[in-house]
N, C-alpha and C. Protein backbone atom coordinates (compact mmCIF):
# COMPACT_ATOMS: atom_id res chain seq x y z
N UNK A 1 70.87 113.68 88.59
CA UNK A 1 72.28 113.61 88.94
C UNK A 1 72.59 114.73 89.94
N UNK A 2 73.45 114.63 91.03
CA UNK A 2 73.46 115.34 92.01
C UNK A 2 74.68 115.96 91.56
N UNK A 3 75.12 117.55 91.93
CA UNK A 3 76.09 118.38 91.58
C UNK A 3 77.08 117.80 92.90
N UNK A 4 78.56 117.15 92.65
CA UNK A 4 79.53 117.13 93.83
C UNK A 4 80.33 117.81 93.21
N UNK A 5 80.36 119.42 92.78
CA UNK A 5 81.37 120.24 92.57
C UNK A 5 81.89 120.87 94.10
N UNK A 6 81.09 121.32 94.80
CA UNK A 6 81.54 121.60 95.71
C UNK A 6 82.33 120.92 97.06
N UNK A 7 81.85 119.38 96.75
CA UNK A 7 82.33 118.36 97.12
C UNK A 7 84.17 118.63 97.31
N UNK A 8 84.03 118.37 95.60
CA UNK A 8 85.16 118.11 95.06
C UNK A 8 86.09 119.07 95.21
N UNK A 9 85.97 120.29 95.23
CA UNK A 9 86.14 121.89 95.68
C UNK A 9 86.95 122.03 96.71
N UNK A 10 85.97 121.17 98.01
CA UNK A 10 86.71 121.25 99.22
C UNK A 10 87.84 120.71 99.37
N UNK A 11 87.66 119.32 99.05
CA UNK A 11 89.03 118.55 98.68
C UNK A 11 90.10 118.99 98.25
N UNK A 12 89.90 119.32 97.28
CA UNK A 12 90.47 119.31 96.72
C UNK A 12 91.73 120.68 96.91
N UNK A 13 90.99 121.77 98.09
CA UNK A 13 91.39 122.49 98.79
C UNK A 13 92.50 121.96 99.72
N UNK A 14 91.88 121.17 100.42
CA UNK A 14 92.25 121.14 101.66
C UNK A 14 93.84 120.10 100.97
N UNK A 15 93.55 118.74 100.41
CA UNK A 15 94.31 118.42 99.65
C UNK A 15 95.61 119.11 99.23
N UNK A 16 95.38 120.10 98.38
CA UNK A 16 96.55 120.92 98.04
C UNK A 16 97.19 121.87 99.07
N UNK A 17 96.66 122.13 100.03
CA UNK A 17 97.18 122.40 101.59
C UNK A 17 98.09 121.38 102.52
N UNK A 18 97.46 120.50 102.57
CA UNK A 18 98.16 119.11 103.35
C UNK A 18 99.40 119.36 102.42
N UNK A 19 99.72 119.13 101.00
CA UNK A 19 100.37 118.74 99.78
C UNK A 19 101.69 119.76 100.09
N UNK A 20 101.07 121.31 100.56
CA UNK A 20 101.95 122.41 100.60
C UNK A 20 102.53 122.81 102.41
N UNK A 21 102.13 121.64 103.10
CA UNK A 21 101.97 121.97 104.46
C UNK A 21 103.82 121.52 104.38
N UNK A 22 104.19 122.08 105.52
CA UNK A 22 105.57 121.51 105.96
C UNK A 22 105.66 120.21 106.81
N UNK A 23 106.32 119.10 106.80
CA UNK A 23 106.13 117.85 107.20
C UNK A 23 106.00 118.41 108.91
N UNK A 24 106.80 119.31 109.46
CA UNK A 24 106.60 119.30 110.71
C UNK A 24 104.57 120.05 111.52
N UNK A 25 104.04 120.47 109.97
CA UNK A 25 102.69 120.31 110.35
C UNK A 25 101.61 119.42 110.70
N UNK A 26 102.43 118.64 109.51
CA UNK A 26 101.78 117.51 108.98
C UNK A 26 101.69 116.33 110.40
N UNK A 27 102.96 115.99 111.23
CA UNK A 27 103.05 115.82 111.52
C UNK A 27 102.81 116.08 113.18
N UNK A 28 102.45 117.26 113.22
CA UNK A 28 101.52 118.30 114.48
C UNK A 28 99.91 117.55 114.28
N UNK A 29 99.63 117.00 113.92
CA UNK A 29 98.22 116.32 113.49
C UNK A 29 97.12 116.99 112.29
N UNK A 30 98.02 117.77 111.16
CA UNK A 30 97.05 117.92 110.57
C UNK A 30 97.17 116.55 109.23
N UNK A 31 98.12 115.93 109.15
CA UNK A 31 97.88 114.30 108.08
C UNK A 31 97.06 113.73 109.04
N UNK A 32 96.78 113.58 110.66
CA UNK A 32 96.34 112.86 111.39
C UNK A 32 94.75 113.32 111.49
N UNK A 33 94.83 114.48 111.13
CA UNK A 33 92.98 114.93 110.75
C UNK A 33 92.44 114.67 109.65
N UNK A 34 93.50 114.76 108.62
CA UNK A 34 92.67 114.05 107.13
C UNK A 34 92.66 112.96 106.83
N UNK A 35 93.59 112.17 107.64
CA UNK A 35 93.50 110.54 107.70
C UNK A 35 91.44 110.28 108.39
N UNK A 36 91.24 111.16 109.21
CA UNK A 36 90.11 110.75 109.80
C UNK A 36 89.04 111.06 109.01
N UNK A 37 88.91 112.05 108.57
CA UNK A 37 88.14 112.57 107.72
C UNK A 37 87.88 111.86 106.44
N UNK A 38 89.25 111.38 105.86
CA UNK A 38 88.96 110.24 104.98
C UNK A 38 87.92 109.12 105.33
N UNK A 39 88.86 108.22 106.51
CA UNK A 39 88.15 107.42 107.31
C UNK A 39 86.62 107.43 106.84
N UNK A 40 86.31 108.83 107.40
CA UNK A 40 85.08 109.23 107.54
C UNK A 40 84.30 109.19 106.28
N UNK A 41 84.98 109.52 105.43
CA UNK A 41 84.02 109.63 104.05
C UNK A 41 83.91 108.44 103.29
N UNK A 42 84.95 107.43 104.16
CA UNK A 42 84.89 106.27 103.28
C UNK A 42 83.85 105.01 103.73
N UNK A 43 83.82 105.80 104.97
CA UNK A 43 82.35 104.87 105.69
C UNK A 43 81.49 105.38 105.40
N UNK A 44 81.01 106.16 105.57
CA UNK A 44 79.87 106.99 104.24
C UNK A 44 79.57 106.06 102.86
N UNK A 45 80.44 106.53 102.51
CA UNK A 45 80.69 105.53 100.56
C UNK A 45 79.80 104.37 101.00
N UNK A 46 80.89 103.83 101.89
CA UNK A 46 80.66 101.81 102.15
C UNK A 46 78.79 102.18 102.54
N UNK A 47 78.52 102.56 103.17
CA UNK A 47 77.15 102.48 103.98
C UNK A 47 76.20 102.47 102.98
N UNK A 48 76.43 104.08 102.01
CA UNK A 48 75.23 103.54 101.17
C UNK A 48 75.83 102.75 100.10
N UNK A 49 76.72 102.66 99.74
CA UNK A 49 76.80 101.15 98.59
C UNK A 49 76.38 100.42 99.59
N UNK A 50 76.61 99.68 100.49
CA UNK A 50 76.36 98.59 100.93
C UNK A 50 75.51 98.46 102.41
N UNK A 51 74.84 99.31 102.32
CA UNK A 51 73.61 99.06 103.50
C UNK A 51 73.70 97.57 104.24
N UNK A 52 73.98 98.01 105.23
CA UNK A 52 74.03 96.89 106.39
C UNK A 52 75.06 95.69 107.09
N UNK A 53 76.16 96.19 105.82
CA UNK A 53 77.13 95.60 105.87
C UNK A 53 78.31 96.33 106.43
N UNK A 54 79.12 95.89 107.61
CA UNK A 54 80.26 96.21 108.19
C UNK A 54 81.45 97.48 107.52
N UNK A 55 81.29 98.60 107.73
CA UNK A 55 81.91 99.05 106.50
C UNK A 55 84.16 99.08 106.80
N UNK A 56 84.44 98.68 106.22
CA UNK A 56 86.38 98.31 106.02
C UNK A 56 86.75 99.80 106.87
N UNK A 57 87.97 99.63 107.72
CA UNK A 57 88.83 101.22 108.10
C UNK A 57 89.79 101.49 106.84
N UNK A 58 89.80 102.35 106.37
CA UNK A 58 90.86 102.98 105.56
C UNK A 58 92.17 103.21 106.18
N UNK A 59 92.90 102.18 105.84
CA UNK A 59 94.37 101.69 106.69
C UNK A 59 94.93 103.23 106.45
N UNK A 60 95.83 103.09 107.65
CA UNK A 60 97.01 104.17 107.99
C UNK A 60 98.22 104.10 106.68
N UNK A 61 98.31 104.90 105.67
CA UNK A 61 99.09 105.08 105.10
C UNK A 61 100.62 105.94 104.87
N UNK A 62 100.61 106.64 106.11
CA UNK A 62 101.60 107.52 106.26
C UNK A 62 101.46 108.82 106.48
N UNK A 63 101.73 109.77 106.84
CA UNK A 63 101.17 111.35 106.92
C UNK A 63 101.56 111.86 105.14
N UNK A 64 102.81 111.36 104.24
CA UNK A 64 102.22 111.63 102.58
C UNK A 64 102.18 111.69 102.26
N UNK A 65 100.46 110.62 102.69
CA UNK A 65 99.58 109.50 101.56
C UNK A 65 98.54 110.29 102.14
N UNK A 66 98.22 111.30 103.50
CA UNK A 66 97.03 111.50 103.70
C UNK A 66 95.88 112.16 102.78
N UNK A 67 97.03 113.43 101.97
CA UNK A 67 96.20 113.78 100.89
C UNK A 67 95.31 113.22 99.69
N UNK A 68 96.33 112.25 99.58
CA UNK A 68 95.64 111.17 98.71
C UNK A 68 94.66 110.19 99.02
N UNK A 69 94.74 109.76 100.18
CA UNK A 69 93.66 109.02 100.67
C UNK A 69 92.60 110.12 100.70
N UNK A 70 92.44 111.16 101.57
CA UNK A 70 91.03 112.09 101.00
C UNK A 70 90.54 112.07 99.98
N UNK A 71 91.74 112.00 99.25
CA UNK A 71 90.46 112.32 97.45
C UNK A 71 90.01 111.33 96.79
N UNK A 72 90.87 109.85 97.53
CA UNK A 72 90.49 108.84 97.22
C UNK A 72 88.80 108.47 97.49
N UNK A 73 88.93 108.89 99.27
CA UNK A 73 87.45 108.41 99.82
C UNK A 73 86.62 109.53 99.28
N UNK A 74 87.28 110.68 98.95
CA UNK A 74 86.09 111.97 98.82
C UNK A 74 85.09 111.56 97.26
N UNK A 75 85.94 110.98 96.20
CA UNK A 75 85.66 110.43 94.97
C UNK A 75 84.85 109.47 94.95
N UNK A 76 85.08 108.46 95.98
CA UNK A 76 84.25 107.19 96.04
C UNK A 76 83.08 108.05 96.89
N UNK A 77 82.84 108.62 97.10
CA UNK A 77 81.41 109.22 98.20
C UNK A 77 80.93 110.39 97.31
N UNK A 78 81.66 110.92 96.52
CA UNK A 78 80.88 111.79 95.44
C UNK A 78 79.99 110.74 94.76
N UNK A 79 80.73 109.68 94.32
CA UNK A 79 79.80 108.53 93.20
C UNK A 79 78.63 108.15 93.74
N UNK A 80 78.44 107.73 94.96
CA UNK A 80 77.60 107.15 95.60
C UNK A 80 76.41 108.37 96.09
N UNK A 81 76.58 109.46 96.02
CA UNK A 81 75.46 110.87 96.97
C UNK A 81 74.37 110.81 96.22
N UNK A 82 73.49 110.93 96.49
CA UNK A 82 72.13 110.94 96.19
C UNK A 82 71.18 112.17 96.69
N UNK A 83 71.85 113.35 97.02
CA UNK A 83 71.18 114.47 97.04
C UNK A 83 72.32 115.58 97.66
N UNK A 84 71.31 116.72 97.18
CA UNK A 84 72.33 118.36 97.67
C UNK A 84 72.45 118.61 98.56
N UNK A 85 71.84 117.39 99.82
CA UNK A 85 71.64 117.71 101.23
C UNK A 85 73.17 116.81 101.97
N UNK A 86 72.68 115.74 101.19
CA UNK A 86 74.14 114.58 101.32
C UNK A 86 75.98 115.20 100.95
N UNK A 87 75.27 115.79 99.88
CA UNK A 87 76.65 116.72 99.16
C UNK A 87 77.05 117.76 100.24
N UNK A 88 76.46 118.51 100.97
CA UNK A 88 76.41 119.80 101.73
C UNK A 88 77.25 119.07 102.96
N UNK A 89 76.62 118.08 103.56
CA UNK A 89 76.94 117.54 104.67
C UNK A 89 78.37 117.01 104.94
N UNK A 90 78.75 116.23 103.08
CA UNK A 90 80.36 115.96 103.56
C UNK A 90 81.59 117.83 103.21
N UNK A 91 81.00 118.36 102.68
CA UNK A 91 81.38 119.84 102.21
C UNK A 91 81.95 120.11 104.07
N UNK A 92 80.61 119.91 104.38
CA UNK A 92 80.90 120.37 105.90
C UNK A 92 81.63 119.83 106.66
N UNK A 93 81.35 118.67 106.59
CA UNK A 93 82.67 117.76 107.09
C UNK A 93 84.07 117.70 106.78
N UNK A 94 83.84 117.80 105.42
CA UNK A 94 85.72 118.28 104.99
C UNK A 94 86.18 119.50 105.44
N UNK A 95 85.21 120.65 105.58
CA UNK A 95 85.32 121.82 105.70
C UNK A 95 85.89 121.89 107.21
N UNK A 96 85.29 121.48 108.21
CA UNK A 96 85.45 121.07 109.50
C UNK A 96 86.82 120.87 109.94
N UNK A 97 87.34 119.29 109.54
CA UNK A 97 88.21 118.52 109.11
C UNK A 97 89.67 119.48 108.65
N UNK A 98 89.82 120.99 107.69
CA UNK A 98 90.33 121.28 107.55
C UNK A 98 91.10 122.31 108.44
N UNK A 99 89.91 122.80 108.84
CA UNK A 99 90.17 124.12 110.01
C UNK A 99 90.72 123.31 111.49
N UNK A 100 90.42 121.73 111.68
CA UNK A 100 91.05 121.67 112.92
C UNK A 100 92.13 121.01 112.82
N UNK A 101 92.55 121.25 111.47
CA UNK A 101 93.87 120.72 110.55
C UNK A 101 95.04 121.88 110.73
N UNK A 102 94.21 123.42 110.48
CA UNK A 102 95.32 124.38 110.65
C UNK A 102 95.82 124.05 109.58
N UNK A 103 95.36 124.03 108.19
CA UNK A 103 95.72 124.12 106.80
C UNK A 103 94.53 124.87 106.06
C-alpha cells in the first residue's frame, strides 16, 4: 500500500487557502489554477484506472467549487497511485499549482 499522506497534505493545504482566499483572488486566477490542477489530477486517476481510454475534462464549476473539485480529483488519484514515486510527482504538481496560485 502506497503512503498518500503527503498527497493529501498538499491539498489539503492549498484547499484551505483557496477556501480563505478573498473572492477578488480567487478570481485574479488563483480558482483558475486549481481548476487546472484538478483537471490535471483527474486525468491522471482516469489514465491509470483506465489505460487507453479517452480520459473526461473535469467541467468548470465556478471559482467556489475550485477547492472542492481538487480534493475531489486529488482523492480519486490517491486511490489509484501505485508508488512513492507517483505520490511525489502529484505532491509536486499540487505544490507547483499552488505557488502560481499566490495562495
Amino acid at each position: 500500500m502506497v503512503d498518500t499522506t503527503p498527497l493529501t497534505r498538499a491539498v489539503d493545504h492549498f484547499a484551505d487557502r483557496l477556501r480563505a482566499a478573498p473572492q477578488s483572488r480567487l478570481q485574479r486566477g488563483a480558482a483558475g489554477e486549481a481548476l487546472a490542477v484538478a483537471r490535471e489530477l483527474s486525468r491522471r486517476a482516469q489514465l491509470l484506472e483506465e489505460p487507453g481510454a479517452e480520459p473526461r475534462e473535469m467541467p468548470d464549476a465556478g471559482m467556489f467549487a475550485a477547492a472542492d473539485q481538487l480534493l475531489v480529483a486529488a482523492h480519486d488519484l490517491a486511490v489509484v497511485l501505485r508508488s512513492d514515486d507517483e505520490v511525489a510527482e502529484a505532491v509536486r504538481v499540487v505544490e507547483e499549482a499552488r505557488q502560481r496560485a499566490g495562495v
